[in-house]
C-alpha atoms as a PDB file:
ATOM      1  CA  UNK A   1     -23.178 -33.630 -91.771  1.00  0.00           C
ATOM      2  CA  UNK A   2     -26.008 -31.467 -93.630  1.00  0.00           C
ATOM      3  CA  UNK A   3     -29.242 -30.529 -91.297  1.00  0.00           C
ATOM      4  CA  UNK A   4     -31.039 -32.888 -94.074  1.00  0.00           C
ATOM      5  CA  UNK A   5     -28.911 -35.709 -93.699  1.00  0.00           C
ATOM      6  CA  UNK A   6     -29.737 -35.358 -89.553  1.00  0.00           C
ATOM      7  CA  UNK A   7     -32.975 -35.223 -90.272  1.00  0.00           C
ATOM      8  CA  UNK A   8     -33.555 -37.869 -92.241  1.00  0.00           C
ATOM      9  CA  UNK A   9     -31.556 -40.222 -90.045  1.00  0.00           C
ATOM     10  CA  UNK A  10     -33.740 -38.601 -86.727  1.00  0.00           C
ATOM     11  CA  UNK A  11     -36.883 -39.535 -88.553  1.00  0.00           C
ATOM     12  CA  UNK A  12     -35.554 -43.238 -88.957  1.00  0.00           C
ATOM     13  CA  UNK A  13     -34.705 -43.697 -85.526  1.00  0.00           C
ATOM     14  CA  UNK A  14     -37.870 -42.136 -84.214  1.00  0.00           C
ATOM     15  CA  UNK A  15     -39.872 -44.356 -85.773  1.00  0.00           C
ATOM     16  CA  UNK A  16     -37.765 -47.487 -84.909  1.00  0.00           C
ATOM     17  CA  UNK A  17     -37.912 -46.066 -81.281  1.00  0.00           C
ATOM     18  CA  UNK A  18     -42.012 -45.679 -81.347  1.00  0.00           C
ATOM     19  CA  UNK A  19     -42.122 -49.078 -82.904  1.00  0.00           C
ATOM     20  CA  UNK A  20     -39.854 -50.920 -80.398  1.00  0.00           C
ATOM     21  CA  UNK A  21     -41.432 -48.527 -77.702  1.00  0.00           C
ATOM     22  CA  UNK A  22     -45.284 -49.586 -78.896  1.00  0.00           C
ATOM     23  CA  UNK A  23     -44.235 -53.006 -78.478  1.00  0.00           C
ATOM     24  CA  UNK A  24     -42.686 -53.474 -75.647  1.00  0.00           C
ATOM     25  CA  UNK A  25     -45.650 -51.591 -73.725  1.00  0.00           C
ATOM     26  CA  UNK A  26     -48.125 -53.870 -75.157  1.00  0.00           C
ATOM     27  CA  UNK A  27     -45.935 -56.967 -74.218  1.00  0.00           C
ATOM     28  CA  UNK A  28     -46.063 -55.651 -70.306  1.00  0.00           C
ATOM     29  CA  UNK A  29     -50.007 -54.849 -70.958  1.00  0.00           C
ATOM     30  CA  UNK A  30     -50.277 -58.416 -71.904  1.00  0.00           C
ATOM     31  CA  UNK A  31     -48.546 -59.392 -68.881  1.00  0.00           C
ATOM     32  CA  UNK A  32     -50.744 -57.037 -66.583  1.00  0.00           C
ATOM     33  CA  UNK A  33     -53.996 -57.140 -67.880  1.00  0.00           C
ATOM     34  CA  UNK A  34     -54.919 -60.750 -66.530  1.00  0.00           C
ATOM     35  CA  UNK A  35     -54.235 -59.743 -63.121  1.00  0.00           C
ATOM     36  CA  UNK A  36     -57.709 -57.824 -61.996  1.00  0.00           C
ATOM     37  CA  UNK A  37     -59.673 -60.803 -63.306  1.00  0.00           C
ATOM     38  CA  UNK A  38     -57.626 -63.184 -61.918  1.00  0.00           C
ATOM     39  CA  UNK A  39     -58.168 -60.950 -58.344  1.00  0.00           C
ATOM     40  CA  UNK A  40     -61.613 -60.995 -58.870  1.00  0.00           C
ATOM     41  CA  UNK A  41     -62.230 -64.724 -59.694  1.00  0.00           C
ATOM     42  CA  UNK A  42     -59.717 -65.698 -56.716  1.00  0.00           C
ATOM     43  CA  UNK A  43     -62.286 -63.394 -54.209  1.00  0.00           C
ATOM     44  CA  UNK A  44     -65.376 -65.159 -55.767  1.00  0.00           C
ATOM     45  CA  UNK A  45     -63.973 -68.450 -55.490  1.00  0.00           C
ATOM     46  CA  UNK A  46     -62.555 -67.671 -51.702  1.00  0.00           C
ATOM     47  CA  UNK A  47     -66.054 -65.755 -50.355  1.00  0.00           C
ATOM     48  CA  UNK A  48     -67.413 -67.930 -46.995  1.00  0.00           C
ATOM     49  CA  UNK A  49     -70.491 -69.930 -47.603  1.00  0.00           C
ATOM     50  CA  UNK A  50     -73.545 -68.603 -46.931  1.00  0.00           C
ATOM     51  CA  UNK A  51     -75.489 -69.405 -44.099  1.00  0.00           C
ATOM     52  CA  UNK A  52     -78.451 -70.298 -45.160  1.00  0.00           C
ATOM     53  CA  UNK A  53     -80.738 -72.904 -43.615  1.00  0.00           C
ATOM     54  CA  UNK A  54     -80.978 -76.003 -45.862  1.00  0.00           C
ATOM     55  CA  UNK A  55     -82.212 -78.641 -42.985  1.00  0.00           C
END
């Protein structure tokens, strides 16, 4: 097989892999990226009452 042949095929699968690579990253960001707020509204909602006097 010719270098230019190789290279040509390379460049193909190169870009499949980014593509399939980009993807798949942003599918597990998707699946991540809820979890900090999700932390931080579970703390708010969780935090003792204060104890203020209301009588």
């Amino acid at each position: 097989m010719r270098q230019r042949t190789r290279k040509l095929i390379g460049t193909f699968l190169l870009l499949g892999w980014v593509t399939f690579y980009a993807l798949v990253v942003m599918a597990i960001m998707a699946g991540v990226a809820w979890i900090p707020v999700a932390m931080l509204v579970i703390w708010w909602m969780a935090r003792p009452d204060p104890e203020a006097d209301e009588a």
